[in-house]
N, C-alpha and C. Protein backbone atom coordinates (compact mmCIF):
# COMPACT_ATOMS: atom_id res chain seq x y z
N UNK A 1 -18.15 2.93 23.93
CA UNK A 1 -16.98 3.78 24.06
C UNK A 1 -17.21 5.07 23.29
N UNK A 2 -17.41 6.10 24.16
CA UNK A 2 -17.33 7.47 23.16
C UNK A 2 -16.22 8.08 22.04
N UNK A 3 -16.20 8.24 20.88
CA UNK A 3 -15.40 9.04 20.27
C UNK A 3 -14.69 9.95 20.48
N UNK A 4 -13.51 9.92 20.71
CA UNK A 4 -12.52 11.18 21.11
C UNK A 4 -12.15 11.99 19.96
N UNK A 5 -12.48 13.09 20.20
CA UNK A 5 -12.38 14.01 18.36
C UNK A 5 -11.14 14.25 18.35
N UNK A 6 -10.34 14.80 17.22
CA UNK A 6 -8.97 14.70 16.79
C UNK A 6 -8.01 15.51 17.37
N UNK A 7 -9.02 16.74 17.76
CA UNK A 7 -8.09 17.86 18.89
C UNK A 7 -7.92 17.27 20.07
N UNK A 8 -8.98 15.89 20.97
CA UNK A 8 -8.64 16.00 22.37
C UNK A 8 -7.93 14.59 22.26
N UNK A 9 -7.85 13.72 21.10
CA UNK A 9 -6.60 12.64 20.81
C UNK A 9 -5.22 13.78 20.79
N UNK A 10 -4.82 14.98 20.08
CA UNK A 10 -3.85 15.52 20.17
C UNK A 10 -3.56 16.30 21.97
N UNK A 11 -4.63 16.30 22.40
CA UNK A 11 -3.98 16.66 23.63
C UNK A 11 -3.85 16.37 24.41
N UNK A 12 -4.23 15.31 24.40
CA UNK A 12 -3.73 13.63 25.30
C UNK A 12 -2.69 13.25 25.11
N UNK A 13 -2.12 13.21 23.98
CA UNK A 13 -1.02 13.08 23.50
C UNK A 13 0.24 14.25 23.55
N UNK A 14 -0.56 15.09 23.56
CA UNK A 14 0.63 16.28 24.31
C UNK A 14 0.98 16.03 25.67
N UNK A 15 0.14 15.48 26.50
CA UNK A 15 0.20 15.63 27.77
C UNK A 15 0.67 14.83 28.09
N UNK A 16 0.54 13.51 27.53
CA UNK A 16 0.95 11.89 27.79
C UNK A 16 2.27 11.09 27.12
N UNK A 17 2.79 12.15 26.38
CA UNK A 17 3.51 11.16 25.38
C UNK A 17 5.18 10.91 26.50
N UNK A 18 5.30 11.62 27.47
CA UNK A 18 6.30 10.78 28.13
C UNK A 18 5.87 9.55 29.04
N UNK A 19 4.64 9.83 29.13
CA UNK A 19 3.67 8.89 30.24
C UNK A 19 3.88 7.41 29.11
N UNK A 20 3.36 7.73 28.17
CA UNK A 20 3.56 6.66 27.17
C UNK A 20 4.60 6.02 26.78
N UNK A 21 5.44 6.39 26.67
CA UNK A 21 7.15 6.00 26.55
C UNK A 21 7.34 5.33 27.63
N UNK A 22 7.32 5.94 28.65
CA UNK A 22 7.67 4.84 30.09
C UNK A 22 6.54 3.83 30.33
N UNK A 23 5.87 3.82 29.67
CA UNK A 23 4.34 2.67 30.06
C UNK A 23 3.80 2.85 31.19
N UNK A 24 2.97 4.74 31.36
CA UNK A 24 2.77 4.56 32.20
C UNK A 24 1.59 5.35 32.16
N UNK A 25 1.16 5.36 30.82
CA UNK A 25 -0.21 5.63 30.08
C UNK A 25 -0.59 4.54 28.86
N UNK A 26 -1.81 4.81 29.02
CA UNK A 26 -2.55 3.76 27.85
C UNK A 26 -2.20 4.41 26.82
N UNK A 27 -2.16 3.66 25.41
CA UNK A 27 -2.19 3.94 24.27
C UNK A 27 -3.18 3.02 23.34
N UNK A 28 -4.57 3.83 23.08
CA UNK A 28 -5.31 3.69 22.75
C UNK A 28 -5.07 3.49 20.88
N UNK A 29 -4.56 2.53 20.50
CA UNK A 29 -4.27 2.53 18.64
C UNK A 29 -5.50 2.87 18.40
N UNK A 30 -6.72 2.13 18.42
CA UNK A 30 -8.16 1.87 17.49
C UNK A 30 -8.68 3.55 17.47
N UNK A 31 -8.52 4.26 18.90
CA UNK A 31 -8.95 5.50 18.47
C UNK A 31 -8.36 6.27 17.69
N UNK A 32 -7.24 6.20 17.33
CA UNK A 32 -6.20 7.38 16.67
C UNK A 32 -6.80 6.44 15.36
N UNK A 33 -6.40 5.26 15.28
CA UNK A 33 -7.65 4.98 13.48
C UNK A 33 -8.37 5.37 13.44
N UNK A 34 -9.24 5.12 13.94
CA UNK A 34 -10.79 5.72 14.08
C UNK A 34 -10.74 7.10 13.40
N UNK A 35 -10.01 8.28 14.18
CA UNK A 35 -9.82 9.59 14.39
C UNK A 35 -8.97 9.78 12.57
N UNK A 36 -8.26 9.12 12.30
CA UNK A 36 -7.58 9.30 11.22
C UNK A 36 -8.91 9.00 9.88
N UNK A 37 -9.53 7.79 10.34
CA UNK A 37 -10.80 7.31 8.81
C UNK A 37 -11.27 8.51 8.92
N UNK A 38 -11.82 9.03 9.98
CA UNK A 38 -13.16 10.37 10.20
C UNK A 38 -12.46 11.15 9.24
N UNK A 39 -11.55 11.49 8.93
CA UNK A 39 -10.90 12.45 8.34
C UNK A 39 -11.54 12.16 6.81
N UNK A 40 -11.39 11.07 6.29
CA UNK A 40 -12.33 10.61 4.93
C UNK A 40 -10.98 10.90 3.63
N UNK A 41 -10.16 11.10 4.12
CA UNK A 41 -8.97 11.35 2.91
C UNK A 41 -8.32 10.04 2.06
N UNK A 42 -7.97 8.92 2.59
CA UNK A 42 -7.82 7.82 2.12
C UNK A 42 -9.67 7.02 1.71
N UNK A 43 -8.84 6.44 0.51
CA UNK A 43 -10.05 5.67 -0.14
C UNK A 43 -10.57 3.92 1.39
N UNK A 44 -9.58 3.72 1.93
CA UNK A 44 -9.68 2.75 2.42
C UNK A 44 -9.41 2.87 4.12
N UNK A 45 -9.75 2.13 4.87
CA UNK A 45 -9.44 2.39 6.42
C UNK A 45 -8.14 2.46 6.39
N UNK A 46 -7.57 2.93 7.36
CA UNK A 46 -6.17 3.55 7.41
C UNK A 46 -5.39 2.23 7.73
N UNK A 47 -5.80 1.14 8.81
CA UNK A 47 -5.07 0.12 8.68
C UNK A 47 -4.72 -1.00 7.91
N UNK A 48 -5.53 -0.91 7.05
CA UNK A 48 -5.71 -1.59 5.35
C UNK A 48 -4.53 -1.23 4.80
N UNK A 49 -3.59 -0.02 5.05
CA UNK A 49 -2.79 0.41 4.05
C UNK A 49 -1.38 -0.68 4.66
N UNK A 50 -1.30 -1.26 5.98
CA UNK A 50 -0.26 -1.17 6.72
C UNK A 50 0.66 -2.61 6.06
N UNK A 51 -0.43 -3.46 5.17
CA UNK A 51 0.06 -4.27 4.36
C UNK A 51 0.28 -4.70 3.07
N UNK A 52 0.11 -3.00 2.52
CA UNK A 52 -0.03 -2.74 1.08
C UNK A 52 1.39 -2.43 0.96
N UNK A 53 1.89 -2.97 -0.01
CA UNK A 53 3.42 -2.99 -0.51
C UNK A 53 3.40 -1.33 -1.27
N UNK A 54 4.47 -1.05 -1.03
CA UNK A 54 4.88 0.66 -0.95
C UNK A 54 4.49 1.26 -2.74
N UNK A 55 4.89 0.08 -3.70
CA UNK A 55 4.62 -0.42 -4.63
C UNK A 55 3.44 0.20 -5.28
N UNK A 56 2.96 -0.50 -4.94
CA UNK A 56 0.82 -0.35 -4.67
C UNK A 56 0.55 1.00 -4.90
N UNK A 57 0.72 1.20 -3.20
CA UNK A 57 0.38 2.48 -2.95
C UNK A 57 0.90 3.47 -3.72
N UNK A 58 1.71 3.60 -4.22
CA UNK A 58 2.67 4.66 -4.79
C UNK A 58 2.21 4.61 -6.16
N UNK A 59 1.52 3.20 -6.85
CA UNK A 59 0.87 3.62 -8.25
C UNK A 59 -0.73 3.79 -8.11
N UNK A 60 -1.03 3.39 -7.40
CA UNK A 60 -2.54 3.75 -7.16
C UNK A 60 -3.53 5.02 -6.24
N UNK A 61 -2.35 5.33 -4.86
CA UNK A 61 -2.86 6.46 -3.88
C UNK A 61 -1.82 7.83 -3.72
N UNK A 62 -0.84 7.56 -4.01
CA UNK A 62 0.34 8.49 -3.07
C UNK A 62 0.22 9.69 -3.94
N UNK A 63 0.12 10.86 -3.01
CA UNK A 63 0.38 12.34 -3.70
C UNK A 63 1.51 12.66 -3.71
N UNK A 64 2.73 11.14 -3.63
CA UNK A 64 3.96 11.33 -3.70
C UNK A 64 5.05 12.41 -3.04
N UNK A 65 4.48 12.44 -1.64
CA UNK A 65 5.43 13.28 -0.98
C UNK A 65 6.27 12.62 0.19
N UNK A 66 6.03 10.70 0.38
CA UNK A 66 6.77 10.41 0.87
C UNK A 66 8.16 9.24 0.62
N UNK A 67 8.77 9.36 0.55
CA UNK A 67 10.27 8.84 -0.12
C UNK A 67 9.64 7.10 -0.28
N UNK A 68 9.17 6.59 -1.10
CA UNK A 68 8.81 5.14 -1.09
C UNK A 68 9.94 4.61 -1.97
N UNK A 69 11.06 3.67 -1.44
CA UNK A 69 12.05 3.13 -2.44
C UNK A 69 11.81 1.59 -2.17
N UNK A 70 11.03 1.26 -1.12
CA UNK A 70 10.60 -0.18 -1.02
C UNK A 70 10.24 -1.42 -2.11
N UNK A 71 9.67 -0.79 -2.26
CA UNK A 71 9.24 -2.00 -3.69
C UNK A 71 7.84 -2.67 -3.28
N UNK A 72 8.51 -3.90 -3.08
CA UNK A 72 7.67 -5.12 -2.71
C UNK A 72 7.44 -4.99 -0.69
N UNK A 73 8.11 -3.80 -0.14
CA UNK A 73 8.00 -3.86 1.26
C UNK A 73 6.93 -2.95 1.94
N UNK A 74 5.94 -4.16 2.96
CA UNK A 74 4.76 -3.57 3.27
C UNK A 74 5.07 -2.11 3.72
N UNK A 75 4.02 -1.04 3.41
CA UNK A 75 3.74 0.10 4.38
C UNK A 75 3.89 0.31 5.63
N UNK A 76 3.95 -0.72 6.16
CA UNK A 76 4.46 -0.97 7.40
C UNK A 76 5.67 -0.65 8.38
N UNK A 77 6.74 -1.01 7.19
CA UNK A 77 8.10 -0.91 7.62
C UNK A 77 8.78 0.58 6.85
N UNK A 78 7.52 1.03 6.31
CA UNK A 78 8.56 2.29 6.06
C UNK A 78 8.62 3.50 7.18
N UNK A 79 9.92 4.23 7.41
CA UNK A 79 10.57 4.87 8.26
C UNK A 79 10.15 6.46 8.21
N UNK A 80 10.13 6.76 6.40
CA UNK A 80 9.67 7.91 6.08
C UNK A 80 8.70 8.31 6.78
N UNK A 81 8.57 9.67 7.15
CA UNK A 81 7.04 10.10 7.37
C UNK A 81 7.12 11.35 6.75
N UNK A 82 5.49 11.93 6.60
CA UNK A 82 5.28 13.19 6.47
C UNK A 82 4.84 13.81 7.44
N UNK A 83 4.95 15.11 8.16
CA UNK A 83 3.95 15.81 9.53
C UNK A 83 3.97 17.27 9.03
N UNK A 84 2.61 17.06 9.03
CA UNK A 84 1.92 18.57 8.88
C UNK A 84 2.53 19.47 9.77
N UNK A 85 2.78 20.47 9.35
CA UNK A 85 3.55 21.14 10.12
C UNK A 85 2.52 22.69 10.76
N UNK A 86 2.08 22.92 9.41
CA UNK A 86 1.31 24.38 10.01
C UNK A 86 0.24 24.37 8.54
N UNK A 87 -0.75 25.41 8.87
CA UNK A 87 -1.85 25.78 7.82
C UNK A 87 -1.63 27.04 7.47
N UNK A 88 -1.89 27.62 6.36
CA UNK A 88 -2.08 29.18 6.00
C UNK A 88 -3.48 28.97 4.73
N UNK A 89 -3.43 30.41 4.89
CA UNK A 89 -4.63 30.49 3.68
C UNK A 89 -5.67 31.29 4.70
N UNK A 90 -6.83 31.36 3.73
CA UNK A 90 -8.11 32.09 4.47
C UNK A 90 -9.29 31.38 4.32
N UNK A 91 -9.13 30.13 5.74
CA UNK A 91 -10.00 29.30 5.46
C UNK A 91 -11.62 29.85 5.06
N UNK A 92 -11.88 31.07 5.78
CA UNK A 92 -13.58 31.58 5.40
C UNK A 92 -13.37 32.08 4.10
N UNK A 93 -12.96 31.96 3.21
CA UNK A 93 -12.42 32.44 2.31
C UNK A 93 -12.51 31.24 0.98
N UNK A 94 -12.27 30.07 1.96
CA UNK A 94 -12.18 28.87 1.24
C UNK A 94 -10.66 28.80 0.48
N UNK A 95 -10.17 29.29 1.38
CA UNK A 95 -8.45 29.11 0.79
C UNK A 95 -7.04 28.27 2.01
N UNK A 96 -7.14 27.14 2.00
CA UNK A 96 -6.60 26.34 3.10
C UNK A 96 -5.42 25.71 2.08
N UNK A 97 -4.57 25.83 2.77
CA UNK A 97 -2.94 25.14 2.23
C UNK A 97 -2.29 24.59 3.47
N UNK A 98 -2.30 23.07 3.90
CA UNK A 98 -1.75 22.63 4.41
C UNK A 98 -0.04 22.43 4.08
N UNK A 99 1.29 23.04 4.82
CA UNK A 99 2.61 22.10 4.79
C UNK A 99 3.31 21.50 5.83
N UNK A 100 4.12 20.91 5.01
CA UNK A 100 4.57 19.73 5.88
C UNK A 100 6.11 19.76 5.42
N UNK A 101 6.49 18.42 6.02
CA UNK A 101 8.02 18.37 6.53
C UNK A 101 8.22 16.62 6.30
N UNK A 102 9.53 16.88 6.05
CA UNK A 102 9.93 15.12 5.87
C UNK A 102 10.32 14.44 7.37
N UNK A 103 9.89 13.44 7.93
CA UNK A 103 10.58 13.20 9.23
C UNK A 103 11.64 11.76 8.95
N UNK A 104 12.50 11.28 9.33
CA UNK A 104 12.61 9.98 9.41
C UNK A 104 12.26 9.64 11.29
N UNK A 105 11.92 8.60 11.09
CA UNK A 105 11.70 7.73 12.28
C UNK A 105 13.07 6.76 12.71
N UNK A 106 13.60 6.62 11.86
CA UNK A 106 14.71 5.31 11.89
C UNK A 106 16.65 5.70 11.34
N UNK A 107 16.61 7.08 11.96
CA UNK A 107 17.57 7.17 11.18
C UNK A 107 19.05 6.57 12.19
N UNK A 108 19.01 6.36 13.63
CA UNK A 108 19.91 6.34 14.42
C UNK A 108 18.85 4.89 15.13
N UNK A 109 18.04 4.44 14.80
CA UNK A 109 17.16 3.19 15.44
C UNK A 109 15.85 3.44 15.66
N UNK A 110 15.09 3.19 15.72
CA UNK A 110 13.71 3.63 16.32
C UNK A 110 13.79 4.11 16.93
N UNK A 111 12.88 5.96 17.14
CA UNK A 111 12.97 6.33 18.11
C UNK A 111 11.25 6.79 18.12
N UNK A 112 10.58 6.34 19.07
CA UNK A 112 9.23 6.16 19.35
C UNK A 112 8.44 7.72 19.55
N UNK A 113 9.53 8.62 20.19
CA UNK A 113 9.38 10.18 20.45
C UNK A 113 9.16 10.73 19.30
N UNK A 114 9.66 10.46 18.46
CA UNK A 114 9.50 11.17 16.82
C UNK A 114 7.66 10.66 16.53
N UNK A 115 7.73 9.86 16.74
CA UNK A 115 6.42 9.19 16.17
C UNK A 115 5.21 9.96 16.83
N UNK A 116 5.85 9.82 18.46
CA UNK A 116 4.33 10.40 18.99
C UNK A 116 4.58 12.15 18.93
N UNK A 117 5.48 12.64 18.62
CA UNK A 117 5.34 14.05 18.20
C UNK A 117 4.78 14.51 17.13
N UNK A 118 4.77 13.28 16.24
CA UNK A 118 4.40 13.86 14.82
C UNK A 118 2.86 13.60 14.94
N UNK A 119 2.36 12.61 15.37
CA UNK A 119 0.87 12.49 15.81
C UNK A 119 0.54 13.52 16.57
N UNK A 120 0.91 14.22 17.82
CA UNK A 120 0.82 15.27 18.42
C UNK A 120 0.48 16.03 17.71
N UNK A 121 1.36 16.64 16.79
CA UNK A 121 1.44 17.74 16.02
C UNK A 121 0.56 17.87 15.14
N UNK A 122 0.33 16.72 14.05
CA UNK A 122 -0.50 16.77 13.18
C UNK A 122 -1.83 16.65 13.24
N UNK A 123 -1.78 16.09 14.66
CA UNK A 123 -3.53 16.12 15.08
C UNK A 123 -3.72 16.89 15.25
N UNK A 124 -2.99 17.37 16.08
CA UNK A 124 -3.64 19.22 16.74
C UNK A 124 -3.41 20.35 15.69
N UNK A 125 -2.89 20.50 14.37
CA UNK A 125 -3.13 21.07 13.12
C UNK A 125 -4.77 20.05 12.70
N UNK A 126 -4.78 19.53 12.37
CA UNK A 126 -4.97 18.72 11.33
C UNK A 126 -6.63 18.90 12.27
N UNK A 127 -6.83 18.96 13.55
CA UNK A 127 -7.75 19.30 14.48
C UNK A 127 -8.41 20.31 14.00
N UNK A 128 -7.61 21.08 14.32
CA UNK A 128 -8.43 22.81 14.33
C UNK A 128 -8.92 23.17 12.91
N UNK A 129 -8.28 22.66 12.11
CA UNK A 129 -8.59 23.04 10.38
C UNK A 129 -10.03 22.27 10.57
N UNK A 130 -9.69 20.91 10.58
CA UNK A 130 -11.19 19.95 10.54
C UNK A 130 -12.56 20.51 11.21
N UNK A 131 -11.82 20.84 12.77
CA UNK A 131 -13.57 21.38 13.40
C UNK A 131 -14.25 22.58 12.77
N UNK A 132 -13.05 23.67 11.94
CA UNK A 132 -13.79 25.12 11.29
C UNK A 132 -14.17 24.60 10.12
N UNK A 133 -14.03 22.97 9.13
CA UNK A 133 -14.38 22.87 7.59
C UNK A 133 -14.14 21.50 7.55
N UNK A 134 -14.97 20.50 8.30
CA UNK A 134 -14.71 19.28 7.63
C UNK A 134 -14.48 18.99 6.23
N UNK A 135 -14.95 19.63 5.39
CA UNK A 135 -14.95 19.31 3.73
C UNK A 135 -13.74 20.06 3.25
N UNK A 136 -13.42 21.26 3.87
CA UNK A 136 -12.60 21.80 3.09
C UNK A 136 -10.77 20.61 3.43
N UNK A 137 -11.18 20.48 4.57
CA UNK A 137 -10.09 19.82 5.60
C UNK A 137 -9.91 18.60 4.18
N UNK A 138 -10.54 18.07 4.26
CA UNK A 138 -10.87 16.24 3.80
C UNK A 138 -10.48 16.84 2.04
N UNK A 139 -10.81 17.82 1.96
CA UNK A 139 -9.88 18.01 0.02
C UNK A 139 -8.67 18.66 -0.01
N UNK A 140 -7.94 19.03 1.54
CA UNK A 140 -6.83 19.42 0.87
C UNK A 140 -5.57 18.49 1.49
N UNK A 141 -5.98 18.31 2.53
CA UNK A 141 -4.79 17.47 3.36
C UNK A 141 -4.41 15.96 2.62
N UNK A 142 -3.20 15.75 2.58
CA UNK A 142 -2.11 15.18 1.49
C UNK A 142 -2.91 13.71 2.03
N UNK A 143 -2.92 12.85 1.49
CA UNK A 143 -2.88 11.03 1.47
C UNK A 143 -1.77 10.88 2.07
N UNK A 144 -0.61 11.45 1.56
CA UNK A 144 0.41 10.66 2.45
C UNK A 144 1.06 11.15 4.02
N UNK A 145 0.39 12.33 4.06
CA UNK A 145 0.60 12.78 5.54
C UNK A 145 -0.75 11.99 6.62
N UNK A 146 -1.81 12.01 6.14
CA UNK A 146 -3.13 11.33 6.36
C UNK A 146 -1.89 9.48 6.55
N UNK A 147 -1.24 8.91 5.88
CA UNK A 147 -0.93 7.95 6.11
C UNK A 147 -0.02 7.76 6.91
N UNK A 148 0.67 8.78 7.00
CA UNK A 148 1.96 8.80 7.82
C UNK A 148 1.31 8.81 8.99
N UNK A 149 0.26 9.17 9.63
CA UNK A 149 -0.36 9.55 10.81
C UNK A 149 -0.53 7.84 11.54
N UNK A 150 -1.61 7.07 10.32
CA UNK A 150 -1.21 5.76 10.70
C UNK A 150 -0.29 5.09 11.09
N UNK A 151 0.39 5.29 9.91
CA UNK A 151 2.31 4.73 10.27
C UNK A 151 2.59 5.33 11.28
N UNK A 152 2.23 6.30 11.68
CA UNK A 152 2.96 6.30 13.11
C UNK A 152 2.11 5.75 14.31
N UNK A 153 1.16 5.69 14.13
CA UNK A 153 0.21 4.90 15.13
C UNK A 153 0.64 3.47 15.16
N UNK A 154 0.74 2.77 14.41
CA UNK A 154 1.02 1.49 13.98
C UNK A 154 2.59 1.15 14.59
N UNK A 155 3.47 1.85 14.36
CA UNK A 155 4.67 1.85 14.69
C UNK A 155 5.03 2.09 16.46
N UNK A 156 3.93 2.97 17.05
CA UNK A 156 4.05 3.17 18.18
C UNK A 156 3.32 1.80 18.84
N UNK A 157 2.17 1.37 18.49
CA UNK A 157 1.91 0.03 18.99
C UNK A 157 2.67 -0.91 19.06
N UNK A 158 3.28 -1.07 17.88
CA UNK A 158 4.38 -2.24 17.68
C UNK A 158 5.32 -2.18 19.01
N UNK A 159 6.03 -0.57 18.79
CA UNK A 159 7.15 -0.19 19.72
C UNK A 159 6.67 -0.72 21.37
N UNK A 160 5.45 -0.74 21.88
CA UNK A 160 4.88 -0.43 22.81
C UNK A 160 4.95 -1.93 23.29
N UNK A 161 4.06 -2.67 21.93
CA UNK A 161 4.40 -4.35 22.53
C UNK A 161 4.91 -4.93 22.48
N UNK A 162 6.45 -4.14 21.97
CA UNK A 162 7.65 -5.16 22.28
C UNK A 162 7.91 -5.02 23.85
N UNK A 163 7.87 -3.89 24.06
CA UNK A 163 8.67 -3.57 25.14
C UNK A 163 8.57 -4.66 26.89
């Protein structure tokens, strides 16, 4: 199976994400992990985190930008996300500042559209920075937006095989 790089996972996902909602596109989870480890920002594979109690993570990884009040409740079930929103700086320059935005996922019930927008979005940022500076990309972009990306991958599978 060839590797799909992080810009053409985001534009599959631009193109597909109503296709996906109605089940009437594949949703490939393992590549969007895949696409998220390449990134090299978390110490551990991205789905490793999905049963680490919020706890954990929050004294050992989090650059603390996403609302963790869980405790003892896996990574899994949290609602919070972070999504990169836009880049500034002068990357040839070596000056890259990724920001971002708080999302909830769960504030009126699951809503699966939030999830695959924020993957949308943050891939296709999170894309274009990576292909001009893998290294610079991989030291500035947050752990917990890098996780939120999972969490939302993870959350959209779930959503997908209930249905």
């Amino acid at each position: 199976m060839a590797t799909k790089s992080i810009s053409e996972l985001a534009d599959f996902l631009s193109a597909n994400s109503d296709n996906i909602r109605a089940g009437e596109a594949a949703f490939n989870a393992v590549e969007f992990y895949a696409a998220i480890d390449s990134l090299g920002v978390l110490a551990q594979p991205v789905q490793s985190y999905l049963t680490q109690t919020e706890d954990h993570y929050y004294e050992s990884e989090s650059d603390h930008l996403l609302t963790l009040q869980g405790g003892p409740a896996p990574l899994s079930t949290l609602t919070d996300r972070i999504i990169v929103t836009h880049t500034d700086g002068a990357l040839h320059d070596g000056d890259l500042n990724f920001n971002y935005a708080h999302e909830n996922t769960d504030q009126n019930g699951y809503d699966v559209q939030t999830d695959l927008h924020l993957l949308a979005y943050g891939l296709e940022v999170i894309g274009a920075t990576d292909a001009l500076d893998h290294a610079k990309t991989q030291a500035t972009l947050a752990k917990d937006a890098t996780l939120s990306l999972g969490l939302a991958v993870n959350a959209i599978q779930s959503w997908l095989s209930q249905r």
